[in-house]
N, C-alpha and C. Protein backbone atom coordinates (compact mmCIF):
# COMPACT_ATOMS: atom_id res chain seq x y z
N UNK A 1 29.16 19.69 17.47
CA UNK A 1 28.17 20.73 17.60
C UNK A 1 26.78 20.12 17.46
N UNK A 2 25.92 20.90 18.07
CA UNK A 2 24.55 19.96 18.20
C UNK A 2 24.00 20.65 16.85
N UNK A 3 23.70 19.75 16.21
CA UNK A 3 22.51 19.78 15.08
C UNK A 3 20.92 19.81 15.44
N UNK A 4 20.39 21.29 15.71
CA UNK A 4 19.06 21.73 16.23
C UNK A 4 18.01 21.12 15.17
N UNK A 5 18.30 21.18 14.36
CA UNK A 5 17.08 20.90 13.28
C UNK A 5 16.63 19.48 13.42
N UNK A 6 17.90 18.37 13.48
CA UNK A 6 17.80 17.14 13.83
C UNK A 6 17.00 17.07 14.80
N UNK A 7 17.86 17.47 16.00
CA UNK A 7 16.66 17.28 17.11
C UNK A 7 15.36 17.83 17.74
N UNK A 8 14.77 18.60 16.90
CA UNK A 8 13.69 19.25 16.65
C UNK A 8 13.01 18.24 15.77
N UNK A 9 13.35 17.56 14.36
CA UNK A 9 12.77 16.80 13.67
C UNK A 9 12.39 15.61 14.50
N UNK A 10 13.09 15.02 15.65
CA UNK A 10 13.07 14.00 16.14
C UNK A 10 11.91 14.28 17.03
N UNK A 11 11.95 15.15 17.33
CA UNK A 11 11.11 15.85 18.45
C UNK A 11 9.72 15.53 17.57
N UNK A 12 9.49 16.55 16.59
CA UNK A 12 8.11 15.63 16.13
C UNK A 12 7.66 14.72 15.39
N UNK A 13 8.81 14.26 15.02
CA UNK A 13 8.85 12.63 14.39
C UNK A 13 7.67 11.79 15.30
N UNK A 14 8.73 11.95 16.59
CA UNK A 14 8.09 10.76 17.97
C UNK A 14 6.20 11.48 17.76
N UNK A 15 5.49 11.96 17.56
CA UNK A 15 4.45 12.62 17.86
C UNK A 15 3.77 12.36 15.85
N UNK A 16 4.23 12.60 15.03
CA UNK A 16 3.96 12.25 13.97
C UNK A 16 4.02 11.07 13.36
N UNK A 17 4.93 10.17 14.04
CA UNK A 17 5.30 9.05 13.80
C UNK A 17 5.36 9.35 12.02
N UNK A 18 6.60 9.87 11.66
CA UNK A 18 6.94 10.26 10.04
C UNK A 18 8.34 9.71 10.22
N UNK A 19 8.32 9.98 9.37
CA UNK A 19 10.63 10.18 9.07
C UNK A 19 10.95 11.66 9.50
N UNK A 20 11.76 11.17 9.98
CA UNK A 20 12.56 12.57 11.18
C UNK A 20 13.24 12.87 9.26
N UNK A 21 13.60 12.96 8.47
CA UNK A 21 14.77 12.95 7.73
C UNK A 21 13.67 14.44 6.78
N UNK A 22 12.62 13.66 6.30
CA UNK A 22 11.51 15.00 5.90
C UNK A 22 10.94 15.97 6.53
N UNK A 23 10.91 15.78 7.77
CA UNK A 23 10.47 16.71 8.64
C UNK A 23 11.94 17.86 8.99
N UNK A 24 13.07 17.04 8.86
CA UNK A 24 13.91 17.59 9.28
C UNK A 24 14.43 19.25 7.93
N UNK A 25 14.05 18.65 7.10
CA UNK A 25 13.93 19.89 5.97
C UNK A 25 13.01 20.71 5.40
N UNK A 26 11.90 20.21 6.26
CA UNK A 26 11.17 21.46 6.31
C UNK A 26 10.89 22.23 7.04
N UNK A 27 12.08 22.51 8.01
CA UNK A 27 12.48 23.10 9.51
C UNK A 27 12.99 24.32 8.75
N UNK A 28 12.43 25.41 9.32
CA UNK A 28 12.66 26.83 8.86
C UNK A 28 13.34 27.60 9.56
N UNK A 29 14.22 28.89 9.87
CA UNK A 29 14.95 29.71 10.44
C UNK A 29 13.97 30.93 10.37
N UNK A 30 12.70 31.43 11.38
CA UNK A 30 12.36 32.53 11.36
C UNK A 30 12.80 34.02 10.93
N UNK A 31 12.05 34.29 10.01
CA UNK A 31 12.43 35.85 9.77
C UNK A 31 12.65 36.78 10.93
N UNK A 32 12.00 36.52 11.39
CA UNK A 32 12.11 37.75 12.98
C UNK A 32 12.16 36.46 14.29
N UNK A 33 13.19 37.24 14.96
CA UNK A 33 13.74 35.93 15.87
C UNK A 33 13.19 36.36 16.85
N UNK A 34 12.09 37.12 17.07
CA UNK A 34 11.36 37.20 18.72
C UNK A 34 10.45 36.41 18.30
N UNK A 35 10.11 35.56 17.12
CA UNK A 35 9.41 34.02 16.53
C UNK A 35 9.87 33.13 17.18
N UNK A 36 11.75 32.93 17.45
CA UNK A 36 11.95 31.72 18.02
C UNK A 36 13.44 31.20 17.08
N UNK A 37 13.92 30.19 17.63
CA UNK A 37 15.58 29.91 16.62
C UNK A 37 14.70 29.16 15.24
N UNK A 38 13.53 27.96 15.55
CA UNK A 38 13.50 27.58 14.49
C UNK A 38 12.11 27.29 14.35
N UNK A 39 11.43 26.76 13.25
CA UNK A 39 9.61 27.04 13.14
C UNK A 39 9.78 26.02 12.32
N UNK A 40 8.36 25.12 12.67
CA UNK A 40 8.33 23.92 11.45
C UNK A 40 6.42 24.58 10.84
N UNK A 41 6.63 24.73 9.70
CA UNK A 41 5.27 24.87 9.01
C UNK A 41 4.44 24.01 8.79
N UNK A 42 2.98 23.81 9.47
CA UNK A 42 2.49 23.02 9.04
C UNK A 42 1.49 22.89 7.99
N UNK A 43 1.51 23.60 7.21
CA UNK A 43 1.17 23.77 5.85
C UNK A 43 0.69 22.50 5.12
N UNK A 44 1.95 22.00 5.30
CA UNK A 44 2.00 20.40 4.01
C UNK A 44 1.33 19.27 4.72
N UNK A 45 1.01 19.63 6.60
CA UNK A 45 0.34 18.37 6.67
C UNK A 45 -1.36 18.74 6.89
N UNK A 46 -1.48 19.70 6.30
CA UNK A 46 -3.29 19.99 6.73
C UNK A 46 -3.79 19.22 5.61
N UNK A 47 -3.72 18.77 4.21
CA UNK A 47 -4.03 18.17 3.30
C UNK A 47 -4.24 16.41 3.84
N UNK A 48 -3.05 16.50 4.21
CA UNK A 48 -3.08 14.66 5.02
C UNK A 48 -4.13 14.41 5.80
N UNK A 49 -3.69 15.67 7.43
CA UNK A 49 -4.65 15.08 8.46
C UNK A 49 -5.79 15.65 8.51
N UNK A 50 -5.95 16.58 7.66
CA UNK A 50 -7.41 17.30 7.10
C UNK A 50 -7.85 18.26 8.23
N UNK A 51 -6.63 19.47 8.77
CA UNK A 51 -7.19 19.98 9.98
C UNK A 51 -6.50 20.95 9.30
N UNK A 52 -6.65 21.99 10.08
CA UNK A 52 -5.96 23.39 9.48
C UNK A 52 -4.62 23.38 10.01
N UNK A 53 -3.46 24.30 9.40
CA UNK A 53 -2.60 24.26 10.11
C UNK A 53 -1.98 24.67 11.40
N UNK A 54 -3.26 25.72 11.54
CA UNK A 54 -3.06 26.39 12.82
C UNK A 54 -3.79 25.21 14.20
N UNK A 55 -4.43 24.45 13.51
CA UNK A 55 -5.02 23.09 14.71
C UNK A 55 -3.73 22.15 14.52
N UNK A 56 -3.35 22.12 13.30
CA UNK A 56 -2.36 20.85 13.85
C UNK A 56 -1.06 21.56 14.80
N UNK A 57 -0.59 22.74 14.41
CA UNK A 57 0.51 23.38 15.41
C UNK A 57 0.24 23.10 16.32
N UNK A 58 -1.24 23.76 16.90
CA UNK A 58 -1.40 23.38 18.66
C UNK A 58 -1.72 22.12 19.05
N UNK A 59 -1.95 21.11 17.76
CA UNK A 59 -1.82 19.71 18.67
C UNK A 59 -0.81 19.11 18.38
N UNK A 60 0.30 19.63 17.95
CA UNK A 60 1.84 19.42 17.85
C UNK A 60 2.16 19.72 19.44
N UNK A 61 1.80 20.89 19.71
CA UNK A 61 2.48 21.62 20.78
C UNK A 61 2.40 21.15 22.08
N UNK A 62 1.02 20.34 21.85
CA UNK A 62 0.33 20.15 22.92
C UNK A 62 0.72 18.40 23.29
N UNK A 63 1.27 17.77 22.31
CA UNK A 63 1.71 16.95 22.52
C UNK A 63 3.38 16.28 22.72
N UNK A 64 4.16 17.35 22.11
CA UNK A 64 5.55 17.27 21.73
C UNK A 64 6.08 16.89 23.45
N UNK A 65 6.99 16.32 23.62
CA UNK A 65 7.95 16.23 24.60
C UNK A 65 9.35 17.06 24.82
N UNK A 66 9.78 18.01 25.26
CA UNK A 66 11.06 18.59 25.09
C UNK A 66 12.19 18.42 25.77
N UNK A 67 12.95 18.23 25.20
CA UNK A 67 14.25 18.33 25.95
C UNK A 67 15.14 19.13 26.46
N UNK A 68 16.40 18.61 27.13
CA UNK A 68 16.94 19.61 27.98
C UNK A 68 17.70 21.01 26.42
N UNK A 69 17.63 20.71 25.25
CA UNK A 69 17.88 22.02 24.30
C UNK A 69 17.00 22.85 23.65
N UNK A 70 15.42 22.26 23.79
CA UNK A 70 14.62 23.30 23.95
C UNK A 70 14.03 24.26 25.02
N UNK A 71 14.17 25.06 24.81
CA UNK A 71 13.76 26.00 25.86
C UNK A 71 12.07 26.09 25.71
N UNK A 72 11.61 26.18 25.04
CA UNK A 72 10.06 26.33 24.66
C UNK A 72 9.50 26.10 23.04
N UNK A 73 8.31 26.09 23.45
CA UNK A 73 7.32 25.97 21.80
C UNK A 73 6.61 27.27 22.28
N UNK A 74 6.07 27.99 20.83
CA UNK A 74 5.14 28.78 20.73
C UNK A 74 4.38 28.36 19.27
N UNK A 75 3.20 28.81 18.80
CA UNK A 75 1.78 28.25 17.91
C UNK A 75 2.44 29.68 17.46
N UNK A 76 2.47 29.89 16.15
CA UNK A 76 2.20 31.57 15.66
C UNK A 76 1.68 31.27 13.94
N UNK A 77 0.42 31.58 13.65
CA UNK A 77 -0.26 30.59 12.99
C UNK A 77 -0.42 29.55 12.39
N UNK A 78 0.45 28.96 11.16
CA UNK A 78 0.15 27.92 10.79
C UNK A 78 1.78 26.81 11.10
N UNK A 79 2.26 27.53 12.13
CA UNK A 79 4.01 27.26 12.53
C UNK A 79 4.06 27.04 13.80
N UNK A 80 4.96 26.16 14.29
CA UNK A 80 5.32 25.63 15.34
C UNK A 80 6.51 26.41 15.44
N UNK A 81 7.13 27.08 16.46
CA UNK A 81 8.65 27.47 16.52
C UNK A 81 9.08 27.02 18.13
N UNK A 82 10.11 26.68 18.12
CA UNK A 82 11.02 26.27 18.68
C UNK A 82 12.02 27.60 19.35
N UNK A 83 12.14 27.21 20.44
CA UNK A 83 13.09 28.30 21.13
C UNK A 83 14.34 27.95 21.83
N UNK A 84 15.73 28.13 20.91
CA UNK A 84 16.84 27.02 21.88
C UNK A 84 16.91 27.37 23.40
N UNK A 85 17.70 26.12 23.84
CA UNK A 85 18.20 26.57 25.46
C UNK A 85 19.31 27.29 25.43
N UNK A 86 19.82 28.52 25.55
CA UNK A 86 20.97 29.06 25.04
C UNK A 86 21.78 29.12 25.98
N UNK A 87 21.11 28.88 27.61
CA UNK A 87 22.28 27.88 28.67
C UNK A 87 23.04 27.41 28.13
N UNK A 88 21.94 25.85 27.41
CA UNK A 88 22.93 24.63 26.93
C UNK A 88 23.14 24.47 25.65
N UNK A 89 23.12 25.57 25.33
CA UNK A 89 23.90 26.08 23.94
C UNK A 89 25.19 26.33 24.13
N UNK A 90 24.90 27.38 24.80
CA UNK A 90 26.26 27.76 25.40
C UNK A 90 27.08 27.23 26.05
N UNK A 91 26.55 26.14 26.67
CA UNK A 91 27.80 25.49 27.78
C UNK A 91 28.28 24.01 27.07
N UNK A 92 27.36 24.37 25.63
CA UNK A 92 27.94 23.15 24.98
C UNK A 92 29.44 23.63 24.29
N UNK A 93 28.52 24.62 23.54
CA UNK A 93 29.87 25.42 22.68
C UNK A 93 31.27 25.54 23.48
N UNK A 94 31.44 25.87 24.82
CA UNK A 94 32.30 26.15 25.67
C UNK A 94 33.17 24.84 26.16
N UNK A 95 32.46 23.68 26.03
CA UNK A 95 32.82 22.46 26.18
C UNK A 95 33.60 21.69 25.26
N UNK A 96 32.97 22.28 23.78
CA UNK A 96 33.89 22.23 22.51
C UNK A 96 34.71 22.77 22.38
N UNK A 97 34.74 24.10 22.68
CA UNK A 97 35.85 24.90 22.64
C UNK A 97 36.84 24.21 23.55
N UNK A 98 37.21 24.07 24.45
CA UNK A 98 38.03 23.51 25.64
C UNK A 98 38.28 22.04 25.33
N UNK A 99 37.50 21.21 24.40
CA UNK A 99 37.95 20.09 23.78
C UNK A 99 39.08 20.10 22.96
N UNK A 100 38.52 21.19 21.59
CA UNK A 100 39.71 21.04 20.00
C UNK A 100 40.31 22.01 20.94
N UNK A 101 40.27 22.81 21.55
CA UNK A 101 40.87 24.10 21.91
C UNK A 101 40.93 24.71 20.29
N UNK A 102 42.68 24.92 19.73
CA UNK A 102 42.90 25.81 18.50
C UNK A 102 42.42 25.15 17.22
N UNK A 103 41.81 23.56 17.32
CA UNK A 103 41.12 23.21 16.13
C UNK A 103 39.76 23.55 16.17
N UNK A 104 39.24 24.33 17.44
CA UNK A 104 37.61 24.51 17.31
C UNK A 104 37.62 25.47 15.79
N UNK A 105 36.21 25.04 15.36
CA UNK A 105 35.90 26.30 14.10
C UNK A 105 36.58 25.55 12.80
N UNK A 106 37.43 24.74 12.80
CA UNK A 106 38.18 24.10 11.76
C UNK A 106 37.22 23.11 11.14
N UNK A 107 37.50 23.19 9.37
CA UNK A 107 36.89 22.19 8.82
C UNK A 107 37.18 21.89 7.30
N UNK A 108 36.51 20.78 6.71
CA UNK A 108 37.47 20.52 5.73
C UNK A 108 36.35 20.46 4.68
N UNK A 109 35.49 21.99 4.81
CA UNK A 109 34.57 22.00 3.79
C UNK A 109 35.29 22.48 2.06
N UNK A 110 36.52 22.86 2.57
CA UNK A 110 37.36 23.55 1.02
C UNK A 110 38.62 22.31 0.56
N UNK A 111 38.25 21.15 1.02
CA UNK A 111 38.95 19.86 0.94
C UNK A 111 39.57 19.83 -0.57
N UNK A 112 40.28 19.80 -1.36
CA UNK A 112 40.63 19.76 -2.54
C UNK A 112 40.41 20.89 -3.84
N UNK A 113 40.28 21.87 -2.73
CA UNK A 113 39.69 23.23 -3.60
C UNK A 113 40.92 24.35 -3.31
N UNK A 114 41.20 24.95 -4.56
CA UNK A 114 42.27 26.08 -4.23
C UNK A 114 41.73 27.44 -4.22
N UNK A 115 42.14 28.07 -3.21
CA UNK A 115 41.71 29.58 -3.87
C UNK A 115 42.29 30.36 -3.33
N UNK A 116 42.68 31.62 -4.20
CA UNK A 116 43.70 32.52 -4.43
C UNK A 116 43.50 33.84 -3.79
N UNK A 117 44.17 34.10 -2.66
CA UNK A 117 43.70 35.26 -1.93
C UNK A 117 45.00 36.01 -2.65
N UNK A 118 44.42 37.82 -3.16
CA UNK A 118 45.28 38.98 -3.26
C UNK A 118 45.06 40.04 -2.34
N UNK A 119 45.91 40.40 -1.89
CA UNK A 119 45.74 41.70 -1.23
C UNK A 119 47.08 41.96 -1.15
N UNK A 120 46.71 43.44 -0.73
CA UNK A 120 48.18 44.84 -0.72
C UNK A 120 49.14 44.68 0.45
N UNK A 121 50.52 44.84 0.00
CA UNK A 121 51.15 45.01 0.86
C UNK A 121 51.92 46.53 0.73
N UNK A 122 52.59 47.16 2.04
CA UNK A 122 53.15 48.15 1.83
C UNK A 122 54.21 47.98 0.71
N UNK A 123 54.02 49.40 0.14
CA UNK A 123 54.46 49.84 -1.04
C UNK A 123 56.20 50.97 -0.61
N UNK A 124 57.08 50.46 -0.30
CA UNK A 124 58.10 51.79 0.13
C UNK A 124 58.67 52.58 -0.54
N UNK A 125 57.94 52.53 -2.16
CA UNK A 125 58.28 53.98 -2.61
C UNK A 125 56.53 54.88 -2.56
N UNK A 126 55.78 54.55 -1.69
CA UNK A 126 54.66 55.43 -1.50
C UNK A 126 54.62 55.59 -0.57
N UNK A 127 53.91 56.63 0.36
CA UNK A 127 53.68 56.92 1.63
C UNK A 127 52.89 55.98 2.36
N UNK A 128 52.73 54.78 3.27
CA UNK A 128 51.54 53.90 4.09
C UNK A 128 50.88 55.04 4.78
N UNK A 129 49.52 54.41 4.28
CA UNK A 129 48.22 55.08 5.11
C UNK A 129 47.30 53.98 5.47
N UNK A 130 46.51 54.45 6.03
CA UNK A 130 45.49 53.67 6.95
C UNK A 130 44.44 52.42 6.11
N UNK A 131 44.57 53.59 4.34
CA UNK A 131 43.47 52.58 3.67
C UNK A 131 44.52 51.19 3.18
N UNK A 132 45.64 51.29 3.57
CA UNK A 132 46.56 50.16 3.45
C UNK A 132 46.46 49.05 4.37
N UNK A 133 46.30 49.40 5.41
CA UNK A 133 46.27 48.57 6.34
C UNK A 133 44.80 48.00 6.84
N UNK A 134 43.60 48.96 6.02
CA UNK A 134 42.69 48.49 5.99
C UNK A 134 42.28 46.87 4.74
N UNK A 135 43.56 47.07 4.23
CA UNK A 135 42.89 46.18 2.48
C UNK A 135 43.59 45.19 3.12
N UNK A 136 44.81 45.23 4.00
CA UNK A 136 46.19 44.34 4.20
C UNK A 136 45.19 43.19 5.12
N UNK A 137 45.11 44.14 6.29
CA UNK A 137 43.77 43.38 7.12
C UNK A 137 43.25 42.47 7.04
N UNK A 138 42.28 42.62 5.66
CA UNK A 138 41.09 42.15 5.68
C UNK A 138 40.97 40.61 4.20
N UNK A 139 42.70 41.49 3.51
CA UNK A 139 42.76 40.18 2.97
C UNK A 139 43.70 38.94 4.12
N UNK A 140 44.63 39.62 4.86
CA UNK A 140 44.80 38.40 5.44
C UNK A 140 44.22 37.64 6.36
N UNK A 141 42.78 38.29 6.85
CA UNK A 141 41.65 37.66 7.61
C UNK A 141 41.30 36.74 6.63
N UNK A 142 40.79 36.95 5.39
CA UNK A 142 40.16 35.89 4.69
C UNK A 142 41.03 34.80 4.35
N UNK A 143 42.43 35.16 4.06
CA UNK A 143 43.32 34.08 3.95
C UNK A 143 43.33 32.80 5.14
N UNK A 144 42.94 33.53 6.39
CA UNK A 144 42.85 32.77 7.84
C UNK A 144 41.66 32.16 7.67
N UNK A 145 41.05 32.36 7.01
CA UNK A 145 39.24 32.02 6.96
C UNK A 145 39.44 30.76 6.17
N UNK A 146 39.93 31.34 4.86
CA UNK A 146 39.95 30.21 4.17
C UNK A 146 40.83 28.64 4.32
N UNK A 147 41.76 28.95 4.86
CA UNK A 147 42.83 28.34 5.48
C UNK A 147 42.22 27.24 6.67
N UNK A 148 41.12 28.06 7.30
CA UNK A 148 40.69 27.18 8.78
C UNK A 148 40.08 27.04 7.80
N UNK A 149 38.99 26.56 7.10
CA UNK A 149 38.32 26.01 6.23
C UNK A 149 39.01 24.92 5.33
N UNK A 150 39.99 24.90 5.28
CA UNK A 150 40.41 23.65 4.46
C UNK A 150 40.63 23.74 3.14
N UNK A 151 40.81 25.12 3.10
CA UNK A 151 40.83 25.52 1.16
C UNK A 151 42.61 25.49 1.23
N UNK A 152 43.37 24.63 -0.05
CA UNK A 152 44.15 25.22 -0.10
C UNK A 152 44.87 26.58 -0.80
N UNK A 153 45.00 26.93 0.47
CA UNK A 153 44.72 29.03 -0.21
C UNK A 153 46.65 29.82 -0.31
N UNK A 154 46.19 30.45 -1.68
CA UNK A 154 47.26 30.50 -2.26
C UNK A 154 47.39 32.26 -1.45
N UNK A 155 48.70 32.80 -1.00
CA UNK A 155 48.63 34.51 -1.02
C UNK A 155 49.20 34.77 -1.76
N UNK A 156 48.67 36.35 -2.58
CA UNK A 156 49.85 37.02 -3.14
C UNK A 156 49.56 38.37 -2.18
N UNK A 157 50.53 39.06 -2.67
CA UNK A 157 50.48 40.30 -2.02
C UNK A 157 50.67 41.46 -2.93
N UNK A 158 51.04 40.60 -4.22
CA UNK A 158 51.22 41.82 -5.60
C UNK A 158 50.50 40.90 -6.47
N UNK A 159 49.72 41.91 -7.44
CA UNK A 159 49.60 41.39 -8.96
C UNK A 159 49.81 40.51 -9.88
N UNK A 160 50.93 41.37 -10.29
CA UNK A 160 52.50 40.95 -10.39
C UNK A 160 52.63 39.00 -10.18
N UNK A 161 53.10 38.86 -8.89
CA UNK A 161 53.33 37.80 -8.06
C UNK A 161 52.05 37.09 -8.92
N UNK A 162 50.76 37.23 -8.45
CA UNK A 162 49.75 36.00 -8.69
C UNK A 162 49.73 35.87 -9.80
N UNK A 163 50.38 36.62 -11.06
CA UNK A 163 49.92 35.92 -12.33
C UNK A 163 51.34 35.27 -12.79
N UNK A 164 52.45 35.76 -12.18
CA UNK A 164 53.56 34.68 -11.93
C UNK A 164 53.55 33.34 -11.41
N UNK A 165 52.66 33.24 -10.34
CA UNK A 165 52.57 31.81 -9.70
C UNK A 165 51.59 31.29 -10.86
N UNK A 166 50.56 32.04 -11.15
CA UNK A 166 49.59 31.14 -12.15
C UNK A 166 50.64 30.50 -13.03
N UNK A 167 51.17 31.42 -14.02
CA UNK A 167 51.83 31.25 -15.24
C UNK A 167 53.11 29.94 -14.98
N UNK A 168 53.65 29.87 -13.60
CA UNK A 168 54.49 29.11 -13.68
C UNK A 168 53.91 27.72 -13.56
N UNK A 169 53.03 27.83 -12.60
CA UNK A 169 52.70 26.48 -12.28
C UNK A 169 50.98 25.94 -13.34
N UNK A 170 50.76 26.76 -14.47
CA UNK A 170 49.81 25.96 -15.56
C UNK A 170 50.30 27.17 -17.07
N UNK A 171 51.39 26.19 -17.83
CA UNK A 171 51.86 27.14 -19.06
C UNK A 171 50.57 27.33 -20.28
N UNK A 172 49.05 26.93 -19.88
CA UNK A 172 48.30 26.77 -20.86
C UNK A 172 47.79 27.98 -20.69
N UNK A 173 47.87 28.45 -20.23
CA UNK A 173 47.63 30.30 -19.44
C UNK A 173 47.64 31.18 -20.60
């Protein structure tokens, strides 16, 4: 997946001649996105180059080079924002997808981490209703969530059950 911020930092690295690595974290996600996908503030460098920040934006702007994943720059006062190409956004994403195919979205940010999904299952001495299948749902979505994430994720489906699995497998309980 393309890392925008990176190549936005790089983008005015070449023109600042700085470290792409600081610039790259002070890359912001606009509050209101008819701003743009991403805005770099130039705040912190009006002290350096002794211009305001709204002069250094437009001679950011005016000098930056873009590539085929920006779509545009806009000045909106003391911020530079950035506007992705959502073409080649999109026809990247689609390219990934058709790569992992069923591993797209997979990752191993829950690498050595357990966690314990509960949710309801039908009950057959009660009547099933809808708010059943609403709880059933939505815990076994997160179980899928957590699961493509790399957590190793425990289900229960009763109470009961999860403080049985606790109890068996740590007796300090």
């Amino acid at each position: 997946m393309i890392n925008f911020k990176e190549e936005i930092a790089k983008i005015i690295s070449d023109v600042l001649e700085q470290n792409d690595i600081d610039i790259e974290k002070s890359i912001e996600i606009p509050k209101d996105c008819v701003q743009g996908d991403y805005a770099f503030p130039c705040f912190r460098l009006a002290k350096t180059l002794k211009k305001s920040p709204q002069m250094i934006a437009e001679d950011l702007n005016s000098k930056i080079t873009l590539n085929n994943l920006i779509e545009k720059t806009e000045v909106v006062g003391g911020y530079l924002n950035f506007f992705v190409n959502k073409k080649e956004l999109a026809s990247t994403v689609i390219e990934e997808i058709k790569k992992k195919k069923e591993e797209y979205g997979k990752s191993e940010i829950g690498k050595g981490k357990t966690v314990i999904v509960e949710y309801s299952s039908p009950n057959i001495a009660k009547p099933f209703h809808i708010g059943h299948l609403r709880t059933t749902l939505i815990g076994h979505a997160l179980y899928n969530t957590y699961k493509t994430l790399g957590y190793n994720t425990i289900r229960n489906k009763s109470f009961r059950r999860l403080w049985y699995t606790v109890w068996k497998n740590d007796r300090r309980i």
